[in-house]
PDB file of N, CA and C in Angstrom:
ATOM      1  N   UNK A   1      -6.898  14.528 -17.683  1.00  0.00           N
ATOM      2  CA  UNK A   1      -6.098  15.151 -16.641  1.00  0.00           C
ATOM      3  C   UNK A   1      -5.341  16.361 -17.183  1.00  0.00           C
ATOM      4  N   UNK A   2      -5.076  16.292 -18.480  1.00  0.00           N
ATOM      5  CA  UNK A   2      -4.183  17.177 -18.853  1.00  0.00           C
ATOM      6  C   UNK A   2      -4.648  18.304 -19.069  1.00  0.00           C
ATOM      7  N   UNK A   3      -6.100  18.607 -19.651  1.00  0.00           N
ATOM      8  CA  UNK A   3      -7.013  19.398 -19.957  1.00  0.00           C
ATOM      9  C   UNK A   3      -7.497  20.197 -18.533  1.00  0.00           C
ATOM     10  N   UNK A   4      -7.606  19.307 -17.969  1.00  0.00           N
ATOM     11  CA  UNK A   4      -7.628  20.109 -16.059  1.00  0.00           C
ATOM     12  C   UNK A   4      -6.558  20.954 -15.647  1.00  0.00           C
ATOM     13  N   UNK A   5      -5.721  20.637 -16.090  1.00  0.00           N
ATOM     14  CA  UNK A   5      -4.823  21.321 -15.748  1.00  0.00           C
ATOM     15  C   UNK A   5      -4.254  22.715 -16.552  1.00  0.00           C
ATOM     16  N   UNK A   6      -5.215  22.965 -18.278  1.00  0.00           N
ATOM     17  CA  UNK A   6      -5.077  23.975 -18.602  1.00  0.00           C
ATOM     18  C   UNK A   6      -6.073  24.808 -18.344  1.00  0.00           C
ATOM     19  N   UNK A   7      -7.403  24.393 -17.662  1.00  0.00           N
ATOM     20  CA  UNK A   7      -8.383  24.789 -17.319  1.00  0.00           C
ATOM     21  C   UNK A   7      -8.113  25.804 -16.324  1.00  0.00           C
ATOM     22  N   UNK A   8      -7.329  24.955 -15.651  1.00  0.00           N
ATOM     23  CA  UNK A   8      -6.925  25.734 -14.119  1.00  0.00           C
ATOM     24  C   UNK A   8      -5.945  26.401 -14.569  1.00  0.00           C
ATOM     25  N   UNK A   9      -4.824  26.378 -15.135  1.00  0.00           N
ATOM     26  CA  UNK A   9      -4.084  27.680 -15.288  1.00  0.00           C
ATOM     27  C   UNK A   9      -4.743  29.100 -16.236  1.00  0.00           C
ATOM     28  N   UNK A  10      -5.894  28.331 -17.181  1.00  0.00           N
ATOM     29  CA  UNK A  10      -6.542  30.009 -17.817  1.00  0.00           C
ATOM     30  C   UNK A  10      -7.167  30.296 -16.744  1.00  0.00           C
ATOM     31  N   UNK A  11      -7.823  29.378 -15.802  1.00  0.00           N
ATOM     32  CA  UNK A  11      -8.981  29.889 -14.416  1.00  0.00           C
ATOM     33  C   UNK A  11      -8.029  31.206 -13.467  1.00  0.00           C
ATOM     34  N   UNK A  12      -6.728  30.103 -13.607  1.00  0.00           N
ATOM     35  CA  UNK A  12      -5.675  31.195 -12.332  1.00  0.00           C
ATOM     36  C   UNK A  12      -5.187  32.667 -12.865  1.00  0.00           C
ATOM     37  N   UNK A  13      -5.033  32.623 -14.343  1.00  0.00           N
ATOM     38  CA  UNK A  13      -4.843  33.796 -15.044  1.00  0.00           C
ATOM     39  C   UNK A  13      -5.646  35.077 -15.156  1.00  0.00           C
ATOM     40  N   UNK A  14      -7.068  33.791 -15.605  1.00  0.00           N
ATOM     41  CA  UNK A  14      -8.096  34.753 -15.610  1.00  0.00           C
ATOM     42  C   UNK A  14      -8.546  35.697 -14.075  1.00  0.00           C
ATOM     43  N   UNK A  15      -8.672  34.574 -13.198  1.00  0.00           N
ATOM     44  CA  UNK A  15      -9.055  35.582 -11.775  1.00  0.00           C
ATOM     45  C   UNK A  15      -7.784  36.188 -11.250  1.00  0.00           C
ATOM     46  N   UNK A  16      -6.499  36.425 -11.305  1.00  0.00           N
ATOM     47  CA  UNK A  16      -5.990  37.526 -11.296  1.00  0.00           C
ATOM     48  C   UNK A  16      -5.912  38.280 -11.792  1.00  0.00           C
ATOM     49  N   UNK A  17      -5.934  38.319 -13.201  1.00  0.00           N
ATOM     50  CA  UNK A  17      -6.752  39.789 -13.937  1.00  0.00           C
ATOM     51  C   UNK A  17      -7.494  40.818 -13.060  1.00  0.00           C
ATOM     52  N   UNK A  18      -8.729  39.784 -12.800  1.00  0.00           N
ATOM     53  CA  UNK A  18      -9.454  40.470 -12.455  1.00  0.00           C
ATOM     54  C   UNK A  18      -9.052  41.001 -11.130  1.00  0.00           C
ATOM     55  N   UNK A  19      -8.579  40.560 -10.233  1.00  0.00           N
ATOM     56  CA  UNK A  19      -7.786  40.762  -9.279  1.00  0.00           C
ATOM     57  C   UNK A  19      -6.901  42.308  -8.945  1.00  0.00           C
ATOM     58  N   UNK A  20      -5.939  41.985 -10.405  1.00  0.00           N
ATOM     59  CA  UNK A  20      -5.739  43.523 -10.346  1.00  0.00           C
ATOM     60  C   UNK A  20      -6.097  44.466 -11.147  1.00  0.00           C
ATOM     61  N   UNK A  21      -7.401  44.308 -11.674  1.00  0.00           N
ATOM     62  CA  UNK A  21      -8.292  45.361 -12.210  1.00  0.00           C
ATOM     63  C   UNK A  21      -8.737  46.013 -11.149  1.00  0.00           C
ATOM     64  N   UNK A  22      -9.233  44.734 -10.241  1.00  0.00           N
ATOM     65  CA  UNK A  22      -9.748  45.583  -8.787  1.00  0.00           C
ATOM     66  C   UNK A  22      -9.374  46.097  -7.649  1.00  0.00           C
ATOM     67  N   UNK A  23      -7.448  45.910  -7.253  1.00  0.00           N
ATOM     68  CA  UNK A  23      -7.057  46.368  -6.761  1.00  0.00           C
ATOM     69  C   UNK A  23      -6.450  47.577  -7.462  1.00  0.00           C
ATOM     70  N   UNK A  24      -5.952  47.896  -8.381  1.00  0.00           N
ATOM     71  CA  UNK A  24      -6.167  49.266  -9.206  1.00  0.00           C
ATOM     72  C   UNK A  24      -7.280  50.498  -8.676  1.00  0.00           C
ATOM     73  N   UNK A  25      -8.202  50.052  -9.167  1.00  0.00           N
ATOM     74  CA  UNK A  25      -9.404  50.834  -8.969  1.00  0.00           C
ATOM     75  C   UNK A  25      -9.407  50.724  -6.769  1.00  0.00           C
ATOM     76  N   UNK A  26      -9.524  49.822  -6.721  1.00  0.00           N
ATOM     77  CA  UNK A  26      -9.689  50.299  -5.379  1.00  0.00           C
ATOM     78  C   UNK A  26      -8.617  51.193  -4.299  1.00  0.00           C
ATOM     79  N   UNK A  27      -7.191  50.955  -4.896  1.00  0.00           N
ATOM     80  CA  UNK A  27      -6.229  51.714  -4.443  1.00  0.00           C
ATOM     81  C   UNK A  27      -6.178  53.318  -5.265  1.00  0.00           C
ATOM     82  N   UNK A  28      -7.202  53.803  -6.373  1.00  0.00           N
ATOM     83  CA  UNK A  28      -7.353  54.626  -6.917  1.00  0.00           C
ATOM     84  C   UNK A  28      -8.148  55.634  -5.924  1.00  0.00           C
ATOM     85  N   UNK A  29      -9.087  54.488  -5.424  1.00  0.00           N
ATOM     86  CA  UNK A  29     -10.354  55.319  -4.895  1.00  0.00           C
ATOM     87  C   UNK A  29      -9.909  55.425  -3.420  1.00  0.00           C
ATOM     88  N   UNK A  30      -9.020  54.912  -2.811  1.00  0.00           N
ATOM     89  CA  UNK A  30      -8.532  55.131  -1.944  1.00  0.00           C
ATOM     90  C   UNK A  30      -7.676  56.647  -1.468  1.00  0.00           C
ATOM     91  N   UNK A  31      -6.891  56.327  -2.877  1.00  0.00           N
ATOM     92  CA  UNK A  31      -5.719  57.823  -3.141  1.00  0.00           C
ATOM     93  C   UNK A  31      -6.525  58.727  -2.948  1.00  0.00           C
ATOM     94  N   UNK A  32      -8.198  58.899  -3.827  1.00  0.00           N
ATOM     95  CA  UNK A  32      -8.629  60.056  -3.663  1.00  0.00           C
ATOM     96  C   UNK A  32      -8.932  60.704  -2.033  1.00  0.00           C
ATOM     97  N   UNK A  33      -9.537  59.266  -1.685  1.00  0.00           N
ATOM     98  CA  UNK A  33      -9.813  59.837  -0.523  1.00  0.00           C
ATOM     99  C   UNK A  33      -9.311  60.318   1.011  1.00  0.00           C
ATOM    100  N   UNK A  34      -7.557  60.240   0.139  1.00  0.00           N
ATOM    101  CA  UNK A  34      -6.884  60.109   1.434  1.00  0.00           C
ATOM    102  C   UNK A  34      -7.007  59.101   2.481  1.00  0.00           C
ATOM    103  N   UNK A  35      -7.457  57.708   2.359  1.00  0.00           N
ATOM    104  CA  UNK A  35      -7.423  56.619   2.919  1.00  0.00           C
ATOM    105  C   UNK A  35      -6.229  55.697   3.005  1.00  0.00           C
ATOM    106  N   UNK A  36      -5.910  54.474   3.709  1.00  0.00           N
ATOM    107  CA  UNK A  36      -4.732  53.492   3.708  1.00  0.00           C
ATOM    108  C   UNK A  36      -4.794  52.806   2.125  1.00  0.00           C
ATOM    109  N   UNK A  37      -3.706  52.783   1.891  1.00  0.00           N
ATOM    110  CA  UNK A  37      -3.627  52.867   0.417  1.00  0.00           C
ATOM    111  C   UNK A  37      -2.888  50.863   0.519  1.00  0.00           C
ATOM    112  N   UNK A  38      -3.401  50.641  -0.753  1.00  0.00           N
ATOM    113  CA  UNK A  38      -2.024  49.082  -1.436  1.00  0.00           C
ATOM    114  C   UNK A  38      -1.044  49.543  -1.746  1.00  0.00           C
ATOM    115  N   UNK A  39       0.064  48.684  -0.799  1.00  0.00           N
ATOM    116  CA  UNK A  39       1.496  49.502  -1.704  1.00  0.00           C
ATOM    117  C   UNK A  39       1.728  48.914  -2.569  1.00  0.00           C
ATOM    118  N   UNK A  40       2.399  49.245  -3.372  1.00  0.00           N
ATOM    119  CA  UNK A  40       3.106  49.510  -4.938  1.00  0.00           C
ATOM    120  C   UNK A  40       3.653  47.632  -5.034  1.00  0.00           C
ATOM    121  N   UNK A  41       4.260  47.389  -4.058  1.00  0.00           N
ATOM    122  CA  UNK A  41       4.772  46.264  -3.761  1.00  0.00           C
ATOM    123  C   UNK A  41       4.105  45.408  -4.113  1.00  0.00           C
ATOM    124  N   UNK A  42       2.512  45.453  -3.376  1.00  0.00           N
ATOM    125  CA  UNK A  42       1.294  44.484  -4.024  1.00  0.00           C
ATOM    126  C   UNK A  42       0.544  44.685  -5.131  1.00  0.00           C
ATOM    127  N   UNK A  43       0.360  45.137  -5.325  1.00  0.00           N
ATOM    128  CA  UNK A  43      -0.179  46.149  -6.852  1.00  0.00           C
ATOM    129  C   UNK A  43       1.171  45.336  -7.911  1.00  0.00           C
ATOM    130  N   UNK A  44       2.489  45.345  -8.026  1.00  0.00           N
ATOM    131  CA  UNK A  44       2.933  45.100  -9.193  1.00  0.00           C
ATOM    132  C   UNK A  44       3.221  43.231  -8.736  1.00  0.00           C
ATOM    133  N   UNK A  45       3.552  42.914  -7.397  1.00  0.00           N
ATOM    134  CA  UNK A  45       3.615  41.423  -7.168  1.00  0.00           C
ATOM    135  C   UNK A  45       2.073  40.952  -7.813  1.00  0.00           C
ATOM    136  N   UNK A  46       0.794  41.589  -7.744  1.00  0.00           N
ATOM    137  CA  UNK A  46      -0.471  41.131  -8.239  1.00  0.00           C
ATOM    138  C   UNK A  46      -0.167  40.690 -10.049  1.00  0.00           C
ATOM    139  N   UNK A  47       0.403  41.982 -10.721  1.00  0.00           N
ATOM    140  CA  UNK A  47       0.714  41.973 -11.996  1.00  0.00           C
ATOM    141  C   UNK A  47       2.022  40.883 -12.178  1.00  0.00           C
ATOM    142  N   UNK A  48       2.533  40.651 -11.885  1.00  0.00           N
ATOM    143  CA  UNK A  48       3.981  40.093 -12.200  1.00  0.00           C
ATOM    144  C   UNK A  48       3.387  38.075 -11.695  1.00  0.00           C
ATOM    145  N   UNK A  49       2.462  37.718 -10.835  1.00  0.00           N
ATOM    146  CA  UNK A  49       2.367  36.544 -10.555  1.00  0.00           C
ATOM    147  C   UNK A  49       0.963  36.168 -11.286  1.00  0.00           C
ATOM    148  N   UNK A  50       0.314  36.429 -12.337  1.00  0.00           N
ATOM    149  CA  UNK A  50      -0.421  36.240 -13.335  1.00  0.00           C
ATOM    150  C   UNK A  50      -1.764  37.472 -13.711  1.00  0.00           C
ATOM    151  N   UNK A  51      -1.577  38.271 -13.106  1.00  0.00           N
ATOM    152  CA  UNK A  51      -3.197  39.506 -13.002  1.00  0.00           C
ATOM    153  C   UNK A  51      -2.577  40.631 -13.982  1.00  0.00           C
ATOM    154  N   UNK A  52      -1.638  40.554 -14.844  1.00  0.00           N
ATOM    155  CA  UNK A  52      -0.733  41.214 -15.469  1.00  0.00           C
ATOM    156  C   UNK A  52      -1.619  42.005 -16.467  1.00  0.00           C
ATOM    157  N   UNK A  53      -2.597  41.540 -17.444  1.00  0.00           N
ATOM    158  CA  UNK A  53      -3.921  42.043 -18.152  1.00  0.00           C
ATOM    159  C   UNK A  53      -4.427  42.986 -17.536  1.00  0.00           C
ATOM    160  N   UNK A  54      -5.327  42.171 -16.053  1.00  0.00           N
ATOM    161  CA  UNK A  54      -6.386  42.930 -15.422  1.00  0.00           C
ATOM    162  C   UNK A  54      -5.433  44.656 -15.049  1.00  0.00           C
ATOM    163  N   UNK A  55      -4.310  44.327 -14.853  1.00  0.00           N
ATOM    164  CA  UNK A  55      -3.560  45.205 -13.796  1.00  0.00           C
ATOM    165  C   UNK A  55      -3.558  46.286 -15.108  1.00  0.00           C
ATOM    166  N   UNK A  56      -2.749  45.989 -15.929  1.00  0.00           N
ATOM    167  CA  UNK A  56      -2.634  46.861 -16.833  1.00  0.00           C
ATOM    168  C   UNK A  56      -3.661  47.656 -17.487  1.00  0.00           C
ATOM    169  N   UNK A  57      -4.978  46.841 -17.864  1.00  0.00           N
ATOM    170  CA  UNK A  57      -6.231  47.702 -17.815  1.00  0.00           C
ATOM    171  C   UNK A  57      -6.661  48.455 -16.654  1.00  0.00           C
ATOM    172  N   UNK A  58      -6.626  47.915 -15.570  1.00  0.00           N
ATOM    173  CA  UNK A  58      -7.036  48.934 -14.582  1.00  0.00           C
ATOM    174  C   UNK A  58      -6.531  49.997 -14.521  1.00  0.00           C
ATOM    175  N   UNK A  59      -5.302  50.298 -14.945  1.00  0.00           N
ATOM    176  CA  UNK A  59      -3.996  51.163 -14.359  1.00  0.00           C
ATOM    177  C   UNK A  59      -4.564  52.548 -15.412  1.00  0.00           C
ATOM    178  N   UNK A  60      -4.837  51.931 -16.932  1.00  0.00           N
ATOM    179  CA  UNK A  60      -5.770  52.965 -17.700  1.00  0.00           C
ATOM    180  C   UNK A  60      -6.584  53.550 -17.799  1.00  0.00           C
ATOM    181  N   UNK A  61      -7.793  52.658 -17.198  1.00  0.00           N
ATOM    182  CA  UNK A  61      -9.125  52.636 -16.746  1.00  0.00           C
ATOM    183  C   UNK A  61      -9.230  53.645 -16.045  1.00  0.00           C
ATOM    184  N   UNK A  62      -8.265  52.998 -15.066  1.00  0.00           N
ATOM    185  CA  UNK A  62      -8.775  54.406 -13.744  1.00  0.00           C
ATOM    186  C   UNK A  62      -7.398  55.977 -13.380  1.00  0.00           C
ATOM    187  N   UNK A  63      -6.726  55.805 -14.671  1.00  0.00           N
ATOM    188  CA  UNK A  63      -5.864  56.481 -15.051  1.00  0.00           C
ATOM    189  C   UNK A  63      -5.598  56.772 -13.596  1.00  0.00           C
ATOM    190  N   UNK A  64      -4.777  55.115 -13.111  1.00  0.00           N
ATOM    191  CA  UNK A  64      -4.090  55.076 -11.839  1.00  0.00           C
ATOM    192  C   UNK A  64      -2.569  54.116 -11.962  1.00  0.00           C
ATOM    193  N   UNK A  65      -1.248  55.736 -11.263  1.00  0.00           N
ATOM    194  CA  UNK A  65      -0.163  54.981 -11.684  1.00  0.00           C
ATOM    195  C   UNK A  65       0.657  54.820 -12.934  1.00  0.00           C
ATOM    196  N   UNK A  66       0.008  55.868 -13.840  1.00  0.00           N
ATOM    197  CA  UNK A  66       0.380  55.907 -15.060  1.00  0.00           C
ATOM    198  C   UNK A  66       1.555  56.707 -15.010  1.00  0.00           C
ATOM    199  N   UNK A  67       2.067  57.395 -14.475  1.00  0.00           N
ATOM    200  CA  UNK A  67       2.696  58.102 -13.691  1.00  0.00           C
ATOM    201  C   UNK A  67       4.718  57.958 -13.293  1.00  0.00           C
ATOM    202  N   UNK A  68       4.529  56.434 -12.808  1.00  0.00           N
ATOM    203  CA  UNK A  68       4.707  55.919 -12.112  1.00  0.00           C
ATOM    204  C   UNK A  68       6.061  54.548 -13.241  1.00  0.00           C
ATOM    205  N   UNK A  69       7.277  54.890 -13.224  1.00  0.00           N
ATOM    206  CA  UNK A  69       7.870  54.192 -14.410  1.00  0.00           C
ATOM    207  C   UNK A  69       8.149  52.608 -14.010  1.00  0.00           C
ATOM    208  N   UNK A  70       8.081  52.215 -13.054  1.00  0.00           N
ATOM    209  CA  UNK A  70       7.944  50.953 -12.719  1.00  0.00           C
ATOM    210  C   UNK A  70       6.603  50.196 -13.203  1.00  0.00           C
ATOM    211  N   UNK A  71       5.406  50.921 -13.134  1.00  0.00           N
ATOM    212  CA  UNK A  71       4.178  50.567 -13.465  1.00  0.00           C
ATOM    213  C   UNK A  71       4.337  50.562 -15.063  1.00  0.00           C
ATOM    214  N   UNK A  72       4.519  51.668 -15.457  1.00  0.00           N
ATOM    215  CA  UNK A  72       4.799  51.924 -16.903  1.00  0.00           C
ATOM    216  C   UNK A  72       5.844  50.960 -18.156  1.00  0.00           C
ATOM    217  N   UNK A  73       6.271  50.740 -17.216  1.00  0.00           N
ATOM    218  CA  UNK A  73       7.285  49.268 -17.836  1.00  0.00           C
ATOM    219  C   UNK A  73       7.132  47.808 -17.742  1.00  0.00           C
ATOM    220  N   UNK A  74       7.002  48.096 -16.225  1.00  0.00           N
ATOM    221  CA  UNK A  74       6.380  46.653 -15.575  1.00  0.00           C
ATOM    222  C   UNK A  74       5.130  45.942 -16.078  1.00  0.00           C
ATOM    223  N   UNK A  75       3.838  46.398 -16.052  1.00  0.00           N
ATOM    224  CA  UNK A  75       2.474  46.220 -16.309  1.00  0.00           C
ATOM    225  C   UNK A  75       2.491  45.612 -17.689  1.00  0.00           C
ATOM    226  N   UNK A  76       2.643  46.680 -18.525  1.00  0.00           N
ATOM    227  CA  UNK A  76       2.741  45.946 -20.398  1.00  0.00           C
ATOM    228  C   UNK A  76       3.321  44.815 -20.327  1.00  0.00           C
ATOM    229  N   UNK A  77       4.583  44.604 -19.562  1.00  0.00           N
ATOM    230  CA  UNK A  77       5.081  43.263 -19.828  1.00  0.00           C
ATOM    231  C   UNK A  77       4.523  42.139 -19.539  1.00  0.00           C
ATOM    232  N   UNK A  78       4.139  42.322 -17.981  1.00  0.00           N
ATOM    233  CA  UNK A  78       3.338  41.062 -17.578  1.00  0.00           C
ATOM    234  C   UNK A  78       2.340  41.003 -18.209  1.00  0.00           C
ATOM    235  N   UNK A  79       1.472  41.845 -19.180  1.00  0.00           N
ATOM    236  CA  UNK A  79       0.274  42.014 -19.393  1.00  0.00           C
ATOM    237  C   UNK A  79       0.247  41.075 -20.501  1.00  0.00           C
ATOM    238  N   UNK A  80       2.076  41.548 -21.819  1.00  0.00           N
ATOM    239  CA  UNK A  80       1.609  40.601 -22.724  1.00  0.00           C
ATOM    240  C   UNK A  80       2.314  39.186 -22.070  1.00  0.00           C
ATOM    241  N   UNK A  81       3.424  39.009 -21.115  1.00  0.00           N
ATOM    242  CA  UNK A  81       2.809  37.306 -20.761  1.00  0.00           C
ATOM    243  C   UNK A  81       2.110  36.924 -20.685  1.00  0.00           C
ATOM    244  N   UNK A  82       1.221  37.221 -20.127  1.00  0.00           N
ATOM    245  CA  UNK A  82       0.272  36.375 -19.094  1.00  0.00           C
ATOM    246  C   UNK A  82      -1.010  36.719 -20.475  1.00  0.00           C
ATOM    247  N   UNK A  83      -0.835  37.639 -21.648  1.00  0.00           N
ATOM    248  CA  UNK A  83      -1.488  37.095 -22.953  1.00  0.00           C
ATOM    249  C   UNK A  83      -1.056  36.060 -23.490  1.00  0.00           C
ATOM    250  N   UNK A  84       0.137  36.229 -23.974  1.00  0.00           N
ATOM    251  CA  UNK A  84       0.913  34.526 -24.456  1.00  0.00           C
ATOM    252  C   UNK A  84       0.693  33.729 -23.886  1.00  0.00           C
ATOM    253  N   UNK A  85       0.708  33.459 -22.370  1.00  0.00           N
ATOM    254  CA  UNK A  85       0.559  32.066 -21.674  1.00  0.00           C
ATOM    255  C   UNK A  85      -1.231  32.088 -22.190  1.00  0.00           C
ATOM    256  N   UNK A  86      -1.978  32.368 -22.069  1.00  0.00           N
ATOM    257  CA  UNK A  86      -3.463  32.541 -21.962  1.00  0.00           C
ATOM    258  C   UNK A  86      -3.745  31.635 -23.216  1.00  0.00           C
ATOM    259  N   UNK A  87      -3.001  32.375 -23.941  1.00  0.00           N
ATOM    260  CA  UNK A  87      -3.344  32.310 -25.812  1.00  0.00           C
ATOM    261  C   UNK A  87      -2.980  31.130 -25.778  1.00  0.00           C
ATOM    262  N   UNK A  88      -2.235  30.974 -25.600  1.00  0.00           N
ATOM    263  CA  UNK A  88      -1.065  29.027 -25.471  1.00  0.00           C
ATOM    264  C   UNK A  88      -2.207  28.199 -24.916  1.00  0.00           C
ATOM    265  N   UNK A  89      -2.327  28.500 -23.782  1.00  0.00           N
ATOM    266  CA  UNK A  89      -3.476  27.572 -22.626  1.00  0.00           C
ATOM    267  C   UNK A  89      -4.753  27.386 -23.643  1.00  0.00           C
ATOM    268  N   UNK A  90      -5.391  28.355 -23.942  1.00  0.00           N
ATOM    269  CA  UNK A  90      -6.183  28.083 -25.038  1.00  0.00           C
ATOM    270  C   UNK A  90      -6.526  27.204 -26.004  1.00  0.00           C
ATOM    271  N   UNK A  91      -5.387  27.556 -26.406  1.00  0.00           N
ATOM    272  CA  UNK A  91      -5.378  26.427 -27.866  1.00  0.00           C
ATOM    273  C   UNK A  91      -4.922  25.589 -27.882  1.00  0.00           C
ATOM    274  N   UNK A  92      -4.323  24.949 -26.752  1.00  0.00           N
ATOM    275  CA  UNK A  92      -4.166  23.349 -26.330  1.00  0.00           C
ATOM    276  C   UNK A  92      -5.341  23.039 -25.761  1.00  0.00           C
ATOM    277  N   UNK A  93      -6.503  23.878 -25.218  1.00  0.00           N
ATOM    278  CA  UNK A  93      -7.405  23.392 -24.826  1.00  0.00           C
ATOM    279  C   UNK A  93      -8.759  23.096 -26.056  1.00  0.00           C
ATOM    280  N   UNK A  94      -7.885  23.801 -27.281  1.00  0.00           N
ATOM    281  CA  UNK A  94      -8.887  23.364 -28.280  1.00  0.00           C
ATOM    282  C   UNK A  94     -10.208  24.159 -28.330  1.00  0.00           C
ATOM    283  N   UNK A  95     -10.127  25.462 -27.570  1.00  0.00           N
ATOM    284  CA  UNK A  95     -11.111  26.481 -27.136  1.00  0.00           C
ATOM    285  C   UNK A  95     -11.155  27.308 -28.935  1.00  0.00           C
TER     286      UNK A  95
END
């Protein structure tokens, strides 16, 4: 039971990553095109409630928001939590 339960928190970590890798990029490709954009609001609530990695790579990636000192402060941080929690989850899982 206990092991399920670190499973699921690297699972929940991991797919918000990715999460806001892809809302990054898609609110990037949005900006260009002058389309309805993600506000800022969801973009850093994505990073700050475990996608903190994905977010922060995206933000480079698509050199989106870099700009931007809330992102610039905000992002690294959650990025290295949600490394520490990961790293932790890990190696209680004996991975």
């Amino acid at each position: 039971m206990e092991q399920l339960i670190y499973i699921i928190a690297a699972g929940y970590i991991i797919f918000m990553s990715l999460l806001g890798f892809l809302l990054m990029g898609i609110d990037k490709r949005r900006a260009c095109k002058n389309a309805w954009r993600i506000s800022e609001k969801t973009l850093l609530l994505t990073a700050i409630l475990g996608g903190g990695i994905g977010s922060f790579l995206g933000m480079y990636f698509f050199r989106h928001k870099t700009r931007h000192l809330a992102f610039v402060l905000l992002l690294p941080l959650a990025a290295v939590a949600d490394l520490v929690i990961l790293i932790k989850v890990l190696s209680l899982l004996n991975v």
